[in-house]
PDB file of N, CA and C in Angstrom:
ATOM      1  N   UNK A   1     -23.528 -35.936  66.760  1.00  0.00           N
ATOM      2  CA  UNK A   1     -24.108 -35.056  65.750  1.00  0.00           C
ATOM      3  C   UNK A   1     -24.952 -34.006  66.465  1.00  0.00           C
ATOM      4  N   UNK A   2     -25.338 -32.689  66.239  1.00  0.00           N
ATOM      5  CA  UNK A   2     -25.491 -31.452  66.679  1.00  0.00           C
ATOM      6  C   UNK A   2     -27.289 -31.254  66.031  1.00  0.00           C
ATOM      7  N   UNK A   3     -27.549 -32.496  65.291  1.00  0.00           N
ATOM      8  CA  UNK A   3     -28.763 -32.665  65.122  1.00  0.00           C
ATOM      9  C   UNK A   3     -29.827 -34.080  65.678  1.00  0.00           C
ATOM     10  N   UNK A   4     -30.486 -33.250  67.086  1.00  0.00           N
ATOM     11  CA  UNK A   4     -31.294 -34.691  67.546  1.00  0.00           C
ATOM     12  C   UNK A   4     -32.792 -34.308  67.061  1.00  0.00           C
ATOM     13  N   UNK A   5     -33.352 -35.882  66.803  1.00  0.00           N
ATOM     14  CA  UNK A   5     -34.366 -36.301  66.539  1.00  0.00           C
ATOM     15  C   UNK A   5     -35.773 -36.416  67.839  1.00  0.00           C
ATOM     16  N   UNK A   6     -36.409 -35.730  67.568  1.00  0.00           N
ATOM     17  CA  UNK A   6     -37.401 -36.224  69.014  1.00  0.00           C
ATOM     18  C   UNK A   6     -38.837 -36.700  68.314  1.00  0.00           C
ATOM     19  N   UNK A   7     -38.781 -37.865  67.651  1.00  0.00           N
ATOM     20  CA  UNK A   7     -39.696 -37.897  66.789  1.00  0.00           C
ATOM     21  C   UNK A   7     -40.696 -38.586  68.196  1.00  0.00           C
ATOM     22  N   UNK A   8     -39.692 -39.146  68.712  1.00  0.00           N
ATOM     23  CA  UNK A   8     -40.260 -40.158  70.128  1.00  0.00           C
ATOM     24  C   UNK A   8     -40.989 -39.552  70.712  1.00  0.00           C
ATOM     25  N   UNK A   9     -40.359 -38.008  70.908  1.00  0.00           N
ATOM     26  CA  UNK A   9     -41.617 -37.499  71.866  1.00  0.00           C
ATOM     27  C   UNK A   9     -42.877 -37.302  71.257  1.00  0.00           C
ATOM     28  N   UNK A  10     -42.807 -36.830  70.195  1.00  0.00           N
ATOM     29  CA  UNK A  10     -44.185 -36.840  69.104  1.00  0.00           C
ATOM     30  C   UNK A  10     -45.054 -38.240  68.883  1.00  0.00           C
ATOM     31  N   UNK A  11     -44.512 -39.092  69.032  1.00  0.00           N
ATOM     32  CA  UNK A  11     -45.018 -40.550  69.315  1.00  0.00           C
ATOM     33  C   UNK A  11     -45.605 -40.974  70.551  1.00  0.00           C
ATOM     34  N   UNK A  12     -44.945 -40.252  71.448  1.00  0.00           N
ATOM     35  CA  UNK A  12     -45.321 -40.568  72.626  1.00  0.00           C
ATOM     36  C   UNK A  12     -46.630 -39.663  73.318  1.00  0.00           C
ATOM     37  N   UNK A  13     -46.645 -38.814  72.476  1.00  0.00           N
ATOM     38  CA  UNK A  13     -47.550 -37.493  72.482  1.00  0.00           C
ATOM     39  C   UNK A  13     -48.689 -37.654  71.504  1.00  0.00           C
ATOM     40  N   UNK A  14     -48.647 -38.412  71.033  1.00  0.00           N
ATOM     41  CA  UNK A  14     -49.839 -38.038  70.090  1.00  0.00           C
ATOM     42  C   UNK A  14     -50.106 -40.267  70.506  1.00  0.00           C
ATOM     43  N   UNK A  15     -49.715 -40.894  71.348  1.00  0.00           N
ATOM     44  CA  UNK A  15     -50.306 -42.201  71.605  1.00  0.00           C
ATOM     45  C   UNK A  15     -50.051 -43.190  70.282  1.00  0.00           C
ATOM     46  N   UNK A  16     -49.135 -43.274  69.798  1.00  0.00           N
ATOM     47  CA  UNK A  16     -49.087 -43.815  68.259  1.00  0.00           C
ATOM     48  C   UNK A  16     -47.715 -44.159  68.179  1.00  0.00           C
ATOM     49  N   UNK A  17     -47.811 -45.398  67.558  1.00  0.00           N
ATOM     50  CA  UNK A  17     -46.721 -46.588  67.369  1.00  0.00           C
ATOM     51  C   UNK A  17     -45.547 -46.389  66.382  1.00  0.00           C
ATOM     52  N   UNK A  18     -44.509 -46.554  66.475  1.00  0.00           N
ATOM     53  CA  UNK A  18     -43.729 -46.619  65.532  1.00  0.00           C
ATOM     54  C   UNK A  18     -44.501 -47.464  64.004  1.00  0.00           C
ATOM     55  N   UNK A  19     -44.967 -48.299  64.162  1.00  0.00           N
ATOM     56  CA  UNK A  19     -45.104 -49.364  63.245  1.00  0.00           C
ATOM     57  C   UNK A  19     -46.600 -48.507  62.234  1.00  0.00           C
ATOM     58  N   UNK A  20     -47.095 -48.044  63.158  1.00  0.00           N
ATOM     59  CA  UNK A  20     -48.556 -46.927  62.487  1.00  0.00           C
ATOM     60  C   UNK A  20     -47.828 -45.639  61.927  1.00  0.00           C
ATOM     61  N   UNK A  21     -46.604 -44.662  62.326  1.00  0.00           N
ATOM     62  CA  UNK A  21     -46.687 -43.924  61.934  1.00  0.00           C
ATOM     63  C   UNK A  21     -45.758 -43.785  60.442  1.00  0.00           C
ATOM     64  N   UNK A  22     -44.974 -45.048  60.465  1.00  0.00           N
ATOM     65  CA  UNK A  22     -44.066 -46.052  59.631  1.00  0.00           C
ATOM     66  C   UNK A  22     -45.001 -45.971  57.866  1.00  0.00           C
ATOM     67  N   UNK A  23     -46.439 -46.779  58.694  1.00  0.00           N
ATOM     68  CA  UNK A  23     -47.266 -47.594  57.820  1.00  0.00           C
ATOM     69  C   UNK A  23     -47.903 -45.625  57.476  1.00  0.00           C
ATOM     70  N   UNK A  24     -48.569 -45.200  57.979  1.00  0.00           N
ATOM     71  CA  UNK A  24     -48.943 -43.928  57.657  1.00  0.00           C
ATOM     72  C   UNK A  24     -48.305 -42.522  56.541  1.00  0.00           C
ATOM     73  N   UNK A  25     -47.198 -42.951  56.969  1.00  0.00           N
ATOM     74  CA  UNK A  25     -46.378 -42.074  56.546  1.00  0.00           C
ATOM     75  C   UNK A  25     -45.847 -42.490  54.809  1.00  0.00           C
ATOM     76  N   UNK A  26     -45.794 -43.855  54.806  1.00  0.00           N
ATOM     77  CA  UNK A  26     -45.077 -44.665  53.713  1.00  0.00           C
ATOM     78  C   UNK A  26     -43.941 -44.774  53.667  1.00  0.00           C
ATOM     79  N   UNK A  27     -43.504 -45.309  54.868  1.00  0.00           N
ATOM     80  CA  UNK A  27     -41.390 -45.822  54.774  1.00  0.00           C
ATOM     81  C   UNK A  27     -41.676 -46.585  55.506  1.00  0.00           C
ATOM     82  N   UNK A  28     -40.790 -47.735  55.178  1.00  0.00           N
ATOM     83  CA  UNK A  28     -40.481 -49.046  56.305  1.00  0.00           C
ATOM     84  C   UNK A  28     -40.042 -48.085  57.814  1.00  0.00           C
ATOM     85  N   UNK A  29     -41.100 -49.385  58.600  1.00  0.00           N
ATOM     86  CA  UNK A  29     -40.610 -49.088  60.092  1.00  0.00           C
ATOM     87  C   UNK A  29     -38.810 -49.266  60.414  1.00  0.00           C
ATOM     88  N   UNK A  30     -37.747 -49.938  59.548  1.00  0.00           N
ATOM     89  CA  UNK A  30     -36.769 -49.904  59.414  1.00  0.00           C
ATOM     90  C   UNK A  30     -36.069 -48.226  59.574  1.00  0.00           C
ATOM     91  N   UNK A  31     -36.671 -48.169  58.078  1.00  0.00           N
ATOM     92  CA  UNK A  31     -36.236 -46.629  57.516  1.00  0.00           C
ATOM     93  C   UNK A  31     -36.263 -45.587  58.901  1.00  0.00           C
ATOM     94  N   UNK A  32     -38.050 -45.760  59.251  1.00  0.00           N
ATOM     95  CA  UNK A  32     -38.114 -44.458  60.276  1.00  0.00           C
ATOM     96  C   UNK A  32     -37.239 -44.672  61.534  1.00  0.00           C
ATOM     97  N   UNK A  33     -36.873 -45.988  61.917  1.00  0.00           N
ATOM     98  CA  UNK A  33     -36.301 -46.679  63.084  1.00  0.00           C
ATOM     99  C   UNK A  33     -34.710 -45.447  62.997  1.00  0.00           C
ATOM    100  N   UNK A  34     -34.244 -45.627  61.653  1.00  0.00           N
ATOM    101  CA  UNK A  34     -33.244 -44.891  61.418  1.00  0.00           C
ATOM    102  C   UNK A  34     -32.846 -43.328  61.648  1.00  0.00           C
ATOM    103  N   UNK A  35     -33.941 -43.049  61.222  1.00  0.00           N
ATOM    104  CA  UNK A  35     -34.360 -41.556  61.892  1.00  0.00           C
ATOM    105  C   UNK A  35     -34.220 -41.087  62.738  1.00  0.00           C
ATOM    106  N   UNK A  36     -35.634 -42.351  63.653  1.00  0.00           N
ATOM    107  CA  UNK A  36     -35.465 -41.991  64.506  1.00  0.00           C
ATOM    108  C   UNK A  36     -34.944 -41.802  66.084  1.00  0.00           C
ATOM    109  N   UNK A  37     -33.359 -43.013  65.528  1.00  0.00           N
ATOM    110  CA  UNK A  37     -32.467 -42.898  66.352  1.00  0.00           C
ATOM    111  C   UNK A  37     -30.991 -42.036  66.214  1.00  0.00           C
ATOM    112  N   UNK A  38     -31.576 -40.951  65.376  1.00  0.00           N
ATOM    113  CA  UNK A  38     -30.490 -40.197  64.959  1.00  0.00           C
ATOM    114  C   UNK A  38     -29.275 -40.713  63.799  1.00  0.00           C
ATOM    115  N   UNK A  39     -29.438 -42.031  63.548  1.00  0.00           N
ATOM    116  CA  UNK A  39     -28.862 -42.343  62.574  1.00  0.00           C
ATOM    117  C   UNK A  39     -28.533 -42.308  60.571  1.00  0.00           C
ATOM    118  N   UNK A  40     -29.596 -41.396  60.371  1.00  0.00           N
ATOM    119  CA  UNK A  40     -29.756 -40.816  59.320  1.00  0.00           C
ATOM    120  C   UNK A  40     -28.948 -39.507  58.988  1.00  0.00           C
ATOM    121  N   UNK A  41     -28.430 -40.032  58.041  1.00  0.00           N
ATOM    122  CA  UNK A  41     -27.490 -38.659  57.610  1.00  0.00           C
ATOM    123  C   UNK A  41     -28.178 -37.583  56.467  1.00  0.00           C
ATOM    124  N   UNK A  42     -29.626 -37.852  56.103  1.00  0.00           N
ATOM    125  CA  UNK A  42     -29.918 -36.838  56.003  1.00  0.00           C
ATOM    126  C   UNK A  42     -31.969 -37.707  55.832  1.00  0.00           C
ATOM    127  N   UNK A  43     -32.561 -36.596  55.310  1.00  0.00           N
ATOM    128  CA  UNK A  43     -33.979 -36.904  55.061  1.00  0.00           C
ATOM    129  C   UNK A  43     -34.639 -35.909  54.387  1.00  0.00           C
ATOM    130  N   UNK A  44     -35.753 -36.468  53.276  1.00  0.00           N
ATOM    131  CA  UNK A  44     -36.481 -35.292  52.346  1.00  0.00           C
ATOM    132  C   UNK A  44     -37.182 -35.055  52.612  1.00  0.00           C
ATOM    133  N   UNK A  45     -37.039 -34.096  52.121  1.00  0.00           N
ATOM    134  CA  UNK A  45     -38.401 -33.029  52.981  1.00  0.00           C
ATOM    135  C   UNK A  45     -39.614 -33.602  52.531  1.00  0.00           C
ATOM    136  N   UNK A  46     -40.242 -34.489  51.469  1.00  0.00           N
ATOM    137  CA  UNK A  46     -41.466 -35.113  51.048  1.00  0.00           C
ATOM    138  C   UNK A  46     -41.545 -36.050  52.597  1.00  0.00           C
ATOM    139  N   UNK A  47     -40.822 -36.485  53.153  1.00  0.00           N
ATOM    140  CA  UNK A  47     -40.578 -37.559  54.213  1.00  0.00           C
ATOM    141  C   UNK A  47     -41.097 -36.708  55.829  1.00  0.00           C
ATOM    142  N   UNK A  48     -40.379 -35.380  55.857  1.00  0.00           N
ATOM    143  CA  UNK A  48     -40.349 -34.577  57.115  1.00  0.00           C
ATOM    144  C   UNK A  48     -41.630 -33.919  56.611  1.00  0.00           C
ATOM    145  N   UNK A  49     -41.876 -33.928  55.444  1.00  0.00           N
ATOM    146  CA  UNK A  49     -44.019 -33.427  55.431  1.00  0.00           C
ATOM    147  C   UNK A  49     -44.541 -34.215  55.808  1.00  0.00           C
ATOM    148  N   UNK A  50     -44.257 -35.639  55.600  1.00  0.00           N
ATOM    149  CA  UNK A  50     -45.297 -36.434  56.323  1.00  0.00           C
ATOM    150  C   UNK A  50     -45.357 -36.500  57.014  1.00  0.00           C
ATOM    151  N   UNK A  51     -44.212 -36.710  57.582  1.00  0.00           N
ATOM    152  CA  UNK A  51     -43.971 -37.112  58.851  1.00  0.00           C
ATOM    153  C   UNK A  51     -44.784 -35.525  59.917  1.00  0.00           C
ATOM    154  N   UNK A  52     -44.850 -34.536  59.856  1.00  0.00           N
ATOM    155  CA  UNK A  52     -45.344 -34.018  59.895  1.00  0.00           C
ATOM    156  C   UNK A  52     -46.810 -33.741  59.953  1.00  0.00           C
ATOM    157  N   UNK A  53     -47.262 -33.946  58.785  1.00  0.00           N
ATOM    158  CA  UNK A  53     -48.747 -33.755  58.097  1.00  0.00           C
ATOM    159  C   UNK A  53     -49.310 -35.199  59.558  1.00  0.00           C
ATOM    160  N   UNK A  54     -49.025 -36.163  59.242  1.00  0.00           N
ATOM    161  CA  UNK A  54     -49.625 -37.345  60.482  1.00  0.00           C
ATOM    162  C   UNK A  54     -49.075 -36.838  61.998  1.00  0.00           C
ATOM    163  N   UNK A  55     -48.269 -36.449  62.245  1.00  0.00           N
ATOM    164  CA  UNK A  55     -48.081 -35.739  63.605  1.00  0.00           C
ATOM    165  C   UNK A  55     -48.631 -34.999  64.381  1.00  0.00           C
ATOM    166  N   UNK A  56     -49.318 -33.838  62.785  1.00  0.00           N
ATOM    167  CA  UNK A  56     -49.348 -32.705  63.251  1.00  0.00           C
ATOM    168  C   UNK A  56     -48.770 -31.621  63.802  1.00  0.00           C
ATOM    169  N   UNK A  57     -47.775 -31.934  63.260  1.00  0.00           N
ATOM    170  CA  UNK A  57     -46.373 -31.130  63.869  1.00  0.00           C
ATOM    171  C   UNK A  57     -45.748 -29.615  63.289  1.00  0.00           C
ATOM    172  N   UNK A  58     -44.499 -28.964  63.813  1.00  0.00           N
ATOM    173  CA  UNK A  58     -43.875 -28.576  62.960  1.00  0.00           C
ATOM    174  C   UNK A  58     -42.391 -29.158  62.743  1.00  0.00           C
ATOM    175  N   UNK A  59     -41.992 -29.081  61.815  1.00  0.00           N
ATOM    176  CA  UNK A  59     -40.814 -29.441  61.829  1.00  0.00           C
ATOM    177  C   UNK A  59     -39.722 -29.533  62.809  1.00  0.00           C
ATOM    178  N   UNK A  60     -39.715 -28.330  63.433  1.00  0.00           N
ATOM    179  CA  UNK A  60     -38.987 -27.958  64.304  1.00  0.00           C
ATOM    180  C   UNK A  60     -39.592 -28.894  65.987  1.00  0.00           C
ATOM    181  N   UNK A  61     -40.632 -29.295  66.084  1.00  0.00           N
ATOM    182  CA  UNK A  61     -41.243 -30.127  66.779  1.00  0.00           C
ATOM    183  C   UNK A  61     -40.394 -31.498  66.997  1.00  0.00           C
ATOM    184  N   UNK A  62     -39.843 -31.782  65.500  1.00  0.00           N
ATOM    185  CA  UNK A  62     -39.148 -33.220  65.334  1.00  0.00           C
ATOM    186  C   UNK A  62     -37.657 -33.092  65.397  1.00  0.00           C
ATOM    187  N   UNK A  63     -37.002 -31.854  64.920  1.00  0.00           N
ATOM    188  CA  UNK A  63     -35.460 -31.751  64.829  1.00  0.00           C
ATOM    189  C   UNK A  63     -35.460 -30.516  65.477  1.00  0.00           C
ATOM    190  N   UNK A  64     -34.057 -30.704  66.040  1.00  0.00           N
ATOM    191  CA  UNK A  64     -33.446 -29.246  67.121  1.00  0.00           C
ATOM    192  C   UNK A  64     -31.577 -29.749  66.942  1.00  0.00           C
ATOM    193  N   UNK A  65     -31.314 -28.178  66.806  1.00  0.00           N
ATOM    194  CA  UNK A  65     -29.798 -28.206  67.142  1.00  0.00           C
ATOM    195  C   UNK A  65     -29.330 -28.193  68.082  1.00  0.00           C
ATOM    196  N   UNK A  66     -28.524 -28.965  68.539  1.00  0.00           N
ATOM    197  CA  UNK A  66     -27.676 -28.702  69.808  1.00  0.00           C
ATOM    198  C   UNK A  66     -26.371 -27.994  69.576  1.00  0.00           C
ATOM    199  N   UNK A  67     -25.307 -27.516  70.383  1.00  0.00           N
ATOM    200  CA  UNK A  67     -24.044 -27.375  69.903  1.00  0.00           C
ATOM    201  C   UNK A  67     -23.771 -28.689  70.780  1.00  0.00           C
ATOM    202  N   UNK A  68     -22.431 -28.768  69.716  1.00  0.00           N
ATOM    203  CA  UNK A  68     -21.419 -30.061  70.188  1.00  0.00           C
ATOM    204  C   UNK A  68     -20.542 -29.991  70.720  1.00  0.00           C
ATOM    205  N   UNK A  69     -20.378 -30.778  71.634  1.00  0.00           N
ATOM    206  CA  UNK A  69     -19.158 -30.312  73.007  1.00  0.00           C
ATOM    207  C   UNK A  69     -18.045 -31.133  72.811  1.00  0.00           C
ATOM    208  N   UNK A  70     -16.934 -30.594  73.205  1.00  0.00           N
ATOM    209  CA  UNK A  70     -15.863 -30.956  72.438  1.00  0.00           C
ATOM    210  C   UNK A  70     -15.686 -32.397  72.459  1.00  0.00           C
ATOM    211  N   UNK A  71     -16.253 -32.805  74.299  1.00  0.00           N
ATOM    212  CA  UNK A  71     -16.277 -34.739  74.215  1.00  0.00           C
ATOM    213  C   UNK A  71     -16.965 -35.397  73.051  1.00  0.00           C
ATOM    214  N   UNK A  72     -18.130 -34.773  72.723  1.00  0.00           N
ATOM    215  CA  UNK A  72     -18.909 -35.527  71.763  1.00  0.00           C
ATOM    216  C   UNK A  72     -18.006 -35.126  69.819  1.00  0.00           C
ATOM    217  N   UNK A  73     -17.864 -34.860  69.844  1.00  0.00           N
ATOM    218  CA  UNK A  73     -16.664 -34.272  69.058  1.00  0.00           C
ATOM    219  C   UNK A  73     -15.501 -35.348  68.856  1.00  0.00           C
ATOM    220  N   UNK A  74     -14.630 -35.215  69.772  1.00  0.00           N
ATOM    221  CA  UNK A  74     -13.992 -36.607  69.783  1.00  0.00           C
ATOM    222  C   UNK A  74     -14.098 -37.854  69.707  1.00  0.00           C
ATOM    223  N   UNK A  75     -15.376 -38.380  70.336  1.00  0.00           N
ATOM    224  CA  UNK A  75     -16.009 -39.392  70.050  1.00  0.00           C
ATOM    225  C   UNK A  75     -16.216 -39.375  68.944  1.00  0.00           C
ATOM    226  N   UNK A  76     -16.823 -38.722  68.073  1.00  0.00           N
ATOM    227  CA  UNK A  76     -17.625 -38.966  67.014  1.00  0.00           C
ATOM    228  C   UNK A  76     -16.427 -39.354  66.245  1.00  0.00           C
ATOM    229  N   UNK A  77     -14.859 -38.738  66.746  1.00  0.00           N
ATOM    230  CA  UNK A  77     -13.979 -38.714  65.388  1.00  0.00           C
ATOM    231  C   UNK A  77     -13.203 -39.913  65.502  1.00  0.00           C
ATOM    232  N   UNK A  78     -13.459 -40.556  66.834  1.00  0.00           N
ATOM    233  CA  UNK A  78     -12.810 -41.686  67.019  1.00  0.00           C
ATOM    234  C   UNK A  78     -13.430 -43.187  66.574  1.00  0.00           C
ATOM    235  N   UNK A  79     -14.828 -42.699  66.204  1.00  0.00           N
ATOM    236  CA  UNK A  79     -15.650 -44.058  65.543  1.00  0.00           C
ATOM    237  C   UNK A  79     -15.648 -44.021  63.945  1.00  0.00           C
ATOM    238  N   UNK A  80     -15.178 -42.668  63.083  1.00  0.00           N
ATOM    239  CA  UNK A  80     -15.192 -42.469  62.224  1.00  0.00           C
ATOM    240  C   UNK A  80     -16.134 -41.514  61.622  1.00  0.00           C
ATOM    241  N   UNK A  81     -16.933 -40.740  62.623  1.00  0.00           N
ATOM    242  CA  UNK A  81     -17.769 -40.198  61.808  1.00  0.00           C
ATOM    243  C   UNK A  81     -17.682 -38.857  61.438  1.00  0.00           C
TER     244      UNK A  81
END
């Protein structure tokens, strides 16, 4: 997918736990786990404010486009996605 997540680095940057920013934010550490391994096929923006607003971030801080190269492309079409 041509959309990665760097919520990690924001976690790792601001000294703060998955499980605090989980509990902070109001979504199971599950939910954000999902996120924030790129496995979410999409997220609301009430969710990317918080997530935000406790960061201190901008949006663009947490998500970036990549382009997709044709290997990752194939892959993706060979697992089904």
């Amino acid at each position: 997918m041509p959309i990665t997540v760097d919520i990690d680095v924001m976690l790792a940057r601001r000294k703060m736990s998955v499980g605090e920013l989980a509990e902070r934010v109001g979504i199971t550490p599950a939910n954000l786990a999902v996120l924030k391994n790129g496995r979410a096929k999409a997220v609301r923006f009430a969710t990317l404010a918080a997530l935000c607003e406790v960061l201190d971030c901008q949006p663009g801080d947490l998500l970036r486009w990549e382009a997709e190269t044709e290997a990752d492309a194939g892959a993706e079409a060979a697992v089904g996605g």
